[in-house]
Structure formats: C-alpha cells, structure tokens
PDB file of N, CA and C in Angstrom:
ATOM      1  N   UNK A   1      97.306  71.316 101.072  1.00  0.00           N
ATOM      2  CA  UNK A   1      98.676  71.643 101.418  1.00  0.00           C
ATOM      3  C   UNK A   1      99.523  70.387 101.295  1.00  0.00           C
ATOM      4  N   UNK A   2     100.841  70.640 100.621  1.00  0.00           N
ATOM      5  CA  UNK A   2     101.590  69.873 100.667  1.00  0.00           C
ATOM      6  C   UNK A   2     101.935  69.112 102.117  1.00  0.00           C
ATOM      7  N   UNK A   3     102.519  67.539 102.551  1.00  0.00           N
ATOM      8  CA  UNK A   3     102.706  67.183 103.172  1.00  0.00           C
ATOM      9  C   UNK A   3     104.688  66.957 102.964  1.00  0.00           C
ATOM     10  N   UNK A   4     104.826  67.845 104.435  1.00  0.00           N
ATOM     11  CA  UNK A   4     106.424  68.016 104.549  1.00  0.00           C
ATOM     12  C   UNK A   4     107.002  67.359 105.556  1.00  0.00           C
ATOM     13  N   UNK A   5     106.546  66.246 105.957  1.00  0.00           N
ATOM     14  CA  UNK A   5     107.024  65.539 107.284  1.00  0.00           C
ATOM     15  C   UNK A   5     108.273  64.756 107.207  1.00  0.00           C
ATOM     16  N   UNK A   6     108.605  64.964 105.874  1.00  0.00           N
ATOM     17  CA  UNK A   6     110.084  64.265 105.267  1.00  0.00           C
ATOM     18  C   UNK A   6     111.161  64.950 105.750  1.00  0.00           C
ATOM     19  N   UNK A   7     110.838  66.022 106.213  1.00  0.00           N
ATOM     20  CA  UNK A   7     112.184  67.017 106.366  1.00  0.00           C
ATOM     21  C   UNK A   7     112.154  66.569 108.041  1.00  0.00           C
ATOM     22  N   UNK A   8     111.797  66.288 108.717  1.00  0.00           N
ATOM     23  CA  UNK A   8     111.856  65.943 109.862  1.00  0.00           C
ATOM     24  C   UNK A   8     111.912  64.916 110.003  1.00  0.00           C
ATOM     25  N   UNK A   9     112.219  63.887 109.211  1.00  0.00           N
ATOM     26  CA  UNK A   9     112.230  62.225 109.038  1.00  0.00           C
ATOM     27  C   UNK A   9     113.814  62.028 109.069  1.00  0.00           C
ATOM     28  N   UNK A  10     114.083  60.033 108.633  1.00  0.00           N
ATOM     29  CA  UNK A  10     115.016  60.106 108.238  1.00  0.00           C
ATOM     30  C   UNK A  10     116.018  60.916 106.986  1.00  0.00           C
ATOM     31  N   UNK A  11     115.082  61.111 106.429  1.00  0.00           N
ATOM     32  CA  UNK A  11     115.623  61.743 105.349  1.00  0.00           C
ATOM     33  C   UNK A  11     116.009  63.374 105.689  1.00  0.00           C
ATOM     34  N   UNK A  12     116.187  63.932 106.864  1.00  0.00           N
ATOM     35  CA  UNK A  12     116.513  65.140 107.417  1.00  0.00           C
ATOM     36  C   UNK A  12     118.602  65.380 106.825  1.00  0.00           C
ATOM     37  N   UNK A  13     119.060  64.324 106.868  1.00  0.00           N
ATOM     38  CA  UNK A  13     120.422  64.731 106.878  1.00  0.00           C
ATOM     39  C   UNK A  13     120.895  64.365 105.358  1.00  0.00           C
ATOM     40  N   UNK A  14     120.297  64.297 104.201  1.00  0.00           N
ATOM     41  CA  UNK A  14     119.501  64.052 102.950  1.00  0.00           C
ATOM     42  C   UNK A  14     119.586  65.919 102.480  1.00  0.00           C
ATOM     43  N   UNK A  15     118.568  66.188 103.042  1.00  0.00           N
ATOM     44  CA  UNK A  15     117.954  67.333 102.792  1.00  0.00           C
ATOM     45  C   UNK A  15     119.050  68.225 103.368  1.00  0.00           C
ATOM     46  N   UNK A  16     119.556  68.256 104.440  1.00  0.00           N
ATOM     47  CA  UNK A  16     120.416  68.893 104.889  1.00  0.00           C
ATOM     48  C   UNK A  16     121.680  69.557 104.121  1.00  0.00           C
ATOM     49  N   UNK A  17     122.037  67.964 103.441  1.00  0.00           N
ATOM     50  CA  UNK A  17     122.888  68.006 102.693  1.00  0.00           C
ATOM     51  C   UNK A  17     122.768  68.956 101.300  1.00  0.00           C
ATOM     52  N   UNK A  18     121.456  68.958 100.584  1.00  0.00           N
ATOM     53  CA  UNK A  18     121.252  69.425  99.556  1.00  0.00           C
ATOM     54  C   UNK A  18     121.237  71.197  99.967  1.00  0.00           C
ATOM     55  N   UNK A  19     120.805  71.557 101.072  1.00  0.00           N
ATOM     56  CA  UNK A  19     120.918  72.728 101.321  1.00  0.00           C
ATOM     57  C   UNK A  19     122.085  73.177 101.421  1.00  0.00           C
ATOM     58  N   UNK A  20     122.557  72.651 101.901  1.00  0.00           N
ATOM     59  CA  UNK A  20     123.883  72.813 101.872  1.00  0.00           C
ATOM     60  C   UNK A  20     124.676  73.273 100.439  1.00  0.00           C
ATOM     61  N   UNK A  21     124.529  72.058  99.296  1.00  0.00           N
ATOM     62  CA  UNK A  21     124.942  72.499  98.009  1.00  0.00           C
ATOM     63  C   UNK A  21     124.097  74.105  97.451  1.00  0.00           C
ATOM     64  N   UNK A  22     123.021  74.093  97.825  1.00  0.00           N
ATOM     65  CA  UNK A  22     121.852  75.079  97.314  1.00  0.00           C
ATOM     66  C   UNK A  22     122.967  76.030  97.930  1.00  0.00           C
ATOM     67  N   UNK A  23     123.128  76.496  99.210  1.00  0.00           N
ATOM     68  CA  UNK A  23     123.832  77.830 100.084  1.00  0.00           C
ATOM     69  C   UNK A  23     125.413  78.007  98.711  1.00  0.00           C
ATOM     70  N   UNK A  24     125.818  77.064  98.310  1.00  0.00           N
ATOM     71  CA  UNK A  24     127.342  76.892  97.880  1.00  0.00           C
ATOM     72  C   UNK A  24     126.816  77.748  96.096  1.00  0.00           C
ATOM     73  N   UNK A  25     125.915  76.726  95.946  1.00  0.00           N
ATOM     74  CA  UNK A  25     125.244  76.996  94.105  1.00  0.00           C
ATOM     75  C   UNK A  25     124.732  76.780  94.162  1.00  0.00           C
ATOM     76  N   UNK A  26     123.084  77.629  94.100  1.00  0.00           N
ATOM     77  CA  UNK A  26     121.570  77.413  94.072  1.00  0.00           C
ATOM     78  C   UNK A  26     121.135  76.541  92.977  1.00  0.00           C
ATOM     79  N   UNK A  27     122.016  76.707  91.812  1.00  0.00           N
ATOM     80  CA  UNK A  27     121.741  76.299  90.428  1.00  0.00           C
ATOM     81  C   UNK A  27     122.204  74.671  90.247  1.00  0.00           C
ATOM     82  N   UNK A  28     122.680  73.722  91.390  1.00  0.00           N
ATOM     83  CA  UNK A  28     123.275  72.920  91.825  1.00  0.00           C
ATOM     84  C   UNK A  28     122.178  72.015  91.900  1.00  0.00           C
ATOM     85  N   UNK A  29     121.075  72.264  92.424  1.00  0.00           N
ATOM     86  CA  UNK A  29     119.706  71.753  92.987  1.00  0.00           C
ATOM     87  C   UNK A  29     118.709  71.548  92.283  1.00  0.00           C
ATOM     88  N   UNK A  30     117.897  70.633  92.297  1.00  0.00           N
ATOM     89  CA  UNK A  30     116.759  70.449  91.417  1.00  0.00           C
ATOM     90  C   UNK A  30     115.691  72.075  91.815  1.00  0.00           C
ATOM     91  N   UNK A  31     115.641  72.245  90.774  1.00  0.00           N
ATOM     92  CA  UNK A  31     114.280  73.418  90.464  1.00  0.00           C
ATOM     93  C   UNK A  31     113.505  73.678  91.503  1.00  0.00           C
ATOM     94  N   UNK A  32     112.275  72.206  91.809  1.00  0.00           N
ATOM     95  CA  UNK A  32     111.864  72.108  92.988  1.00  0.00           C
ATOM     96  C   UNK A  32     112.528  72.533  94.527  1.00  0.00           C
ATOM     97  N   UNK A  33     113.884  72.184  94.519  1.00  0.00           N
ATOM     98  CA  UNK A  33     114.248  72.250  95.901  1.00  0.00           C
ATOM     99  C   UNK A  33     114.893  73.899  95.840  1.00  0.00           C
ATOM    100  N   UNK A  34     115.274  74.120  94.908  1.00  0.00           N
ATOM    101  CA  UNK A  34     115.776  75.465  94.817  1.00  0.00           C
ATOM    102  C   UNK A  34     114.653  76.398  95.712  1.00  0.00           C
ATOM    103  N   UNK A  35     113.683  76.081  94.911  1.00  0.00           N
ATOM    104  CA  UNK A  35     112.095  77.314  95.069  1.00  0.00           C
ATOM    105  C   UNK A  35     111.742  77.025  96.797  1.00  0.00           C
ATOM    106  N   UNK A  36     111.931  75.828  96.802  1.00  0.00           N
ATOM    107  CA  UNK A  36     111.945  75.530  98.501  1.00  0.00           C
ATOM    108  C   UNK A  36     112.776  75.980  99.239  1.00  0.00           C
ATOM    109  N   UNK A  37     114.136  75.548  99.132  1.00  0.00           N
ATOM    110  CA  UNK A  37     115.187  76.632 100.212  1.00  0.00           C
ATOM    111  C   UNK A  37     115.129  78.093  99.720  1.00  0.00           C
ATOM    112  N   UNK A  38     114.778  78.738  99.031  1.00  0.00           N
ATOM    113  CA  UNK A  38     114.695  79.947  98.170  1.00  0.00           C
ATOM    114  C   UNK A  38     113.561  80.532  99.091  1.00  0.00           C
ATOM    115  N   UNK A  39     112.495  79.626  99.370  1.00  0.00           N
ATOM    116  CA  UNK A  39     111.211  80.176 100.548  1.00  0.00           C
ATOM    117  C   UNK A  39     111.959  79.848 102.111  1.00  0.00           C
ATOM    118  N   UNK A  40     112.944  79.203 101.914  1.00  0.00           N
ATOM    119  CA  UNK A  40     113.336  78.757 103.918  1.00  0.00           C
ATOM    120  C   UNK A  40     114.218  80.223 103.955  1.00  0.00           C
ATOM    121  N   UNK A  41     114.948  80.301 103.151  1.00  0.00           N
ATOM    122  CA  UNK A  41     115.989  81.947 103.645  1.00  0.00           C
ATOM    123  C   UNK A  41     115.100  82.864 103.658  1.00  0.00           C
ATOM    124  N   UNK A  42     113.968  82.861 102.612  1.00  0.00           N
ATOM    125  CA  UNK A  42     113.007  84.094 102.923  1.00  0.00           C
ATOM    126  C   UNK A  42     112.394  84.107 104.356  1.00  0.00           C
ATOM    127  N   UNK A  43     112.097  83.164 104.771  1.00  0.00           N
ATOM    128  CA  UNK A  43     111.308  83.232 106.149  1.00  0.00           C
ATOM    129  C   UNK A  43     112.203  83.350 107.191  1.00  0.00           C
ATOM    130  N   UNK A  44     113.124  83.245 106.955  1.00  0.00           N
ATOM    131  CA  UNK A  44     114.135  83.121 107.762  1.00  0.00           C
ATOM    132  C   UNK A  44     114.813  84.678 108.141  1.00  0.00           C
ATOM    133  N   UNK A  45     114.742  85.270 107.015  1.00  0.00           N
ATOM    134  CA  UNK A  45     115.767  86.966 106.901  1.00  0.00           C
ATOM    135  C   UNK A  45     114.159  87.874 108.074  1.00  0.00           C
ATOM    136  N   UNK A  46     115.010  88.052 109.086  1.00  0.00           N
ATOM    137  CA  UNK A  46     113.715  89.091 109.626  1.00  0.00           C
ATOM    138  C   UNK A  46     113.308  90.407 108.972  1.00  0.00           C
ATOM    139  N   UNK A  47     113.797  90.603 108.332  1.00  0.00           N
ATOM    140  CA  UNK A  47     113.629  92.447 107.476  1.00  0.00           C
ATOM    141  C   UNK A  47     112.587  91.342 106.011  1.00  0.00           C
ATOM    142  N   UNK A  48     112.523  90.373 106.192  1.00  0.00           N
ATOM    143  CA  UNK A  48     110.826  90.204 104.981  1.00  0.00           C
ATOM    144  C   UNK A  48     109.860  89.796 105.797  1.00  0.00           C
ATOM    145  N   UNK A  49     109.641  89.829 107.399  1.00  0.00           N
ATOM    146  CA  UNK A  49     108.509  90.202 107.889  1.00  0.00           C
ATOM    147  C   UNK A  49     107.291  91.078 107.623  1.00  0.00           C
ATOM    148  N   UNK A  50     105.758  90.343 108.191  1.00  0.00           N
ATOM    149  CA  UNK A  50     105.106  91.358 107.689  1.00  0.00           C
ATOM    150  C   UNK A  50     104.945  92.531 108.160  1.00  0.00           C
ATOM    151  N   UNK A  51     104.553  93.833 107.942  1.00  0.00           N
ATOM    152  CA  UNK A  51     104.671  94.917 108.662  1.00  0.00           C
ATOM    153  C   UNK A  51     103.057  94.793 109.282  1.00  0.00           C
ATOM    154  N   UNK A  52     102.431  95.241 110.551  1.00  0.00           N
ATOM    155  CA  UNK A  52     101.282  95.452 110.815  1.00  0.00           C
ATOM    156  C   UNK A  52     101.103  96.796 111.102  1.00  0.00           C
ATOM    157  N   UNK A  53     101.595  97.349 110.594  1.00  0.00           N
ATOM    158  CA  UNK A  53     101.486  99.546 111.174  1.00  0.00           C
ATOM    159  C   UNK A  53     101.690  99.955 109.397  1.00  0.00           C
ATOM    160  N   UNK A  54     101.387 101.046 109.412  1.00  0.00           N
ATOM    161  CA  UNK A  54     101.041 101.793 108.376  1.00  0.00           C
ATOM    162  C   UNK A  54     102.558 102.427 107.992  1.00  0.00           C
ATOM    163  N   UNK A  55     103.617 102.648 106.616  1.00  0.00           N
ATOM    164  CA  UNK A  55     104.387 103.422 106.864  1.00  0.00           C
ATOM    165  C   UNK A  55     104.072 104.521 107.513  1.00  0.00           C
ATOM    166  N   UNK A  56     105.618 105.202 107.496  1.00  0.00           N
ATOM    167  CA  UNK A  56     106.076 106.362 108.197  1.00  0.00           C
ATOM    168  C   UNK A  56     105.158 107.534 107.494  1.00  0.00           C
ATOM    169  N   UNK A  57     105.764 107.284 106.407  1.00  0.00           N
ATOM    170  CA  UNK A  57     105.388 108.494 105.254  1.00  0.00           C
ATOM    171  C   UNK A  57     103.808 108.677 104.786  1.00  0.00           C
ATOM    172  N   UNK A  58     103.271 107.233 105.314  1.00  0.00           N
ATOM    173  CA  UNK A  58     101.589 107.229 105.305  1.00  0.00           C
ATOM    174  C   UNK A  58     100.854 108.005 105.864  1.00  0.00           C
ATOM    175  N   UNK A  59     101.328 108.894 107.151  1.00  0.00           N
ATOM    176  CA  UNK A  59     100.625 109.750 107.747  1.00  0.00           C
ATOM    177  C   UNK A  59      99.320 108.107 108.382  1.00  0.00           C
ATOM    178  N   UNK A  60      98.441 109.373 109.106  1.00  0.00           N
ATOM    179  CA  UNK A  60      97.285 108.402 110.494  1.00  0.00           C
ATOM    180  C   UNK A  60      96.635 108.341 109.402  1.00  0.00           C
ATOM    181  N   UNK A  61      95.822 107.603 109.700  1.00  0.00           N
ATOM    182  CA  UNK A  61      94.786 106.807 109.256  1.00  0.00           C
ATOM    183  C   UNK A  61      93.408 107.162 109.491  1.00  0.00           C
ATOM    184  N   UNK A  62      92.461 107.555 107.964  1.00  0.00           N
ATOM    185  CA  UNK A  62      92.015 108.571 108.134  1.00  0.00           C
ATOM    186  C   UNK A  62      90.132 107.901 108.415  1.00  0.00           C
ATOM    187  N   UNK A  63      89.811 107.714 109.527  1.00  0.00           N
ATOM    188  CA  UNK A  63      88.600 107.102 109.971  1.00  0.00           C
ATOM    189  C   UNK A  63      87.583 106.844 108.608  1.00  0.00           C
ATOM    190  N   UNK A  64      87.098 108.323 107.927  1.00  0.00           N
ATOM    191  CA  UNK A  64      86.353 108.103 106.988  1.00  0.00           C
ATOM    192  C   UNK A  64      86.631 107.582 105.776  1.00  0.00           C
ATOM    193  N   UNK A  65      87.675 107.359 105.571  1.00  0.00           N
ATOM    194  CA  UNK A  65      88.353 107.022 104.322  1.00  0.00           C
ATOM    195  C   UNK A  65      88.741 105.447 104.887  1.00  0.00           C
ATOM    196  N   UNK A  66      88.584 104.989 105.680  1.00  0.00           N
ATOM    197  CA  UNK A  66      88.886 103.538 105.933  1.00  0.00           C
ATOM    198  C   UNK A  66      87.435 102.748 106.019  1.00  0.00           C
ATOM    199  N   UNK A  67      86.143 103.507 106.337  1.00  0.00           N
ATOM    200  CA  UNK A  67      85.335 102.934 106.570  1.00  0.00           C
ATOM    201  C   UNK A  67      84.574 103.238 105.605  1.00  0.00           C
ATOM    202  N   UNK A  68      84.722 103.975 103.925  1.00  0.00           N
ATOM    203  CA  UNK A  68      84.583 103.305 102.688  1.00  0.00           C
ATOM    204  C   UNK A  68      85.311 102.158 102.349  1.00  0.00           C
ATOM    205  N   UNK A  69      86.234 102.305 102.622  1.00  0.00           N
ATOM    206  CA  UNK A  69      87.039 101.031 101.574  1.00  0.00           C
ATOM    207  C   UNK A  69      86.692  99.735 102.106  1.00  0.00           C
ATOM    208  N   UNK A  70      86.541  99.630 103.558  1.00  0.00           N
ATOM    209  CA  UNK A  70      85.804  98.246 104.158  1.00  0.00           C
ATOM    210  C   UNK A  70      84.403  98.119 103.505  1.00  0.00           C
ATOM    211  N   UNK A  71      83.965  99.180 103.447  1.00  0.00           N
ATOM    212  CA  UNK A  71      82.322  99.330 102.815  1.00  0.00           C
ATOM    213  C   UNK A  71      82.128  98.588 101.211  1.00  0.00           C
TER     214      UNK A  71
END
C-alpha cells in the first residue's frame, strides 16, 4: 500500500489547494491527483456505500441455493 502521510503533513495546505482547483476543473490537475480526489468524493457521497442486505426485488434468500454456491 501506498504511503499517504503527506496529506496530513506540511504539505496538507499544498494539497488542499490543488483540490480545490480539481472541485473548480478536474482537468486542471495532474492525472495522478485527479484519480485521487476522484476516489476522496467517491468515499465521501454516502449513496456509493456498500450495501450489506440483499435488494428489494431479490426476494429471501434461498438456504439451499446459498449453501451450493459457498460449496
């Protein structure tokens, strides 16, 4: 894993700044940092949470048919 301890460093109001241009014009930003604030709004928007329940329209969950597919 990458090491991100820069964003919490001096260099925080650096970075700040570039987000900043990124929010104004994504296309403003180096590539790299784009794909990075591009992953901070994703984590950020609560509706791209993961779901842990089955849709609506999935109907229950059908015992024998779950304990092939683990199989």
């Amino acid at each position: 894993m990458k090491d991100f301890s820069y964003i919490t460093g001096p260099a925080s109001a650096f970075i700040e700044s570039l987000y900043t241009d990124f929010q104004k014009d994504s296309s403003s930003v180096d590539p790299e940092w784009k794909k990075f604030f591009e992953g901070f709004d994703f984590a950020q928007n609560p509706n791209n949470a993961l779901s842990t329940t089955a849709p609506a329209a999935a109907g229950p969950v059908n015992q024998d048919h779950l304990a092939k597919e683990i199989g």
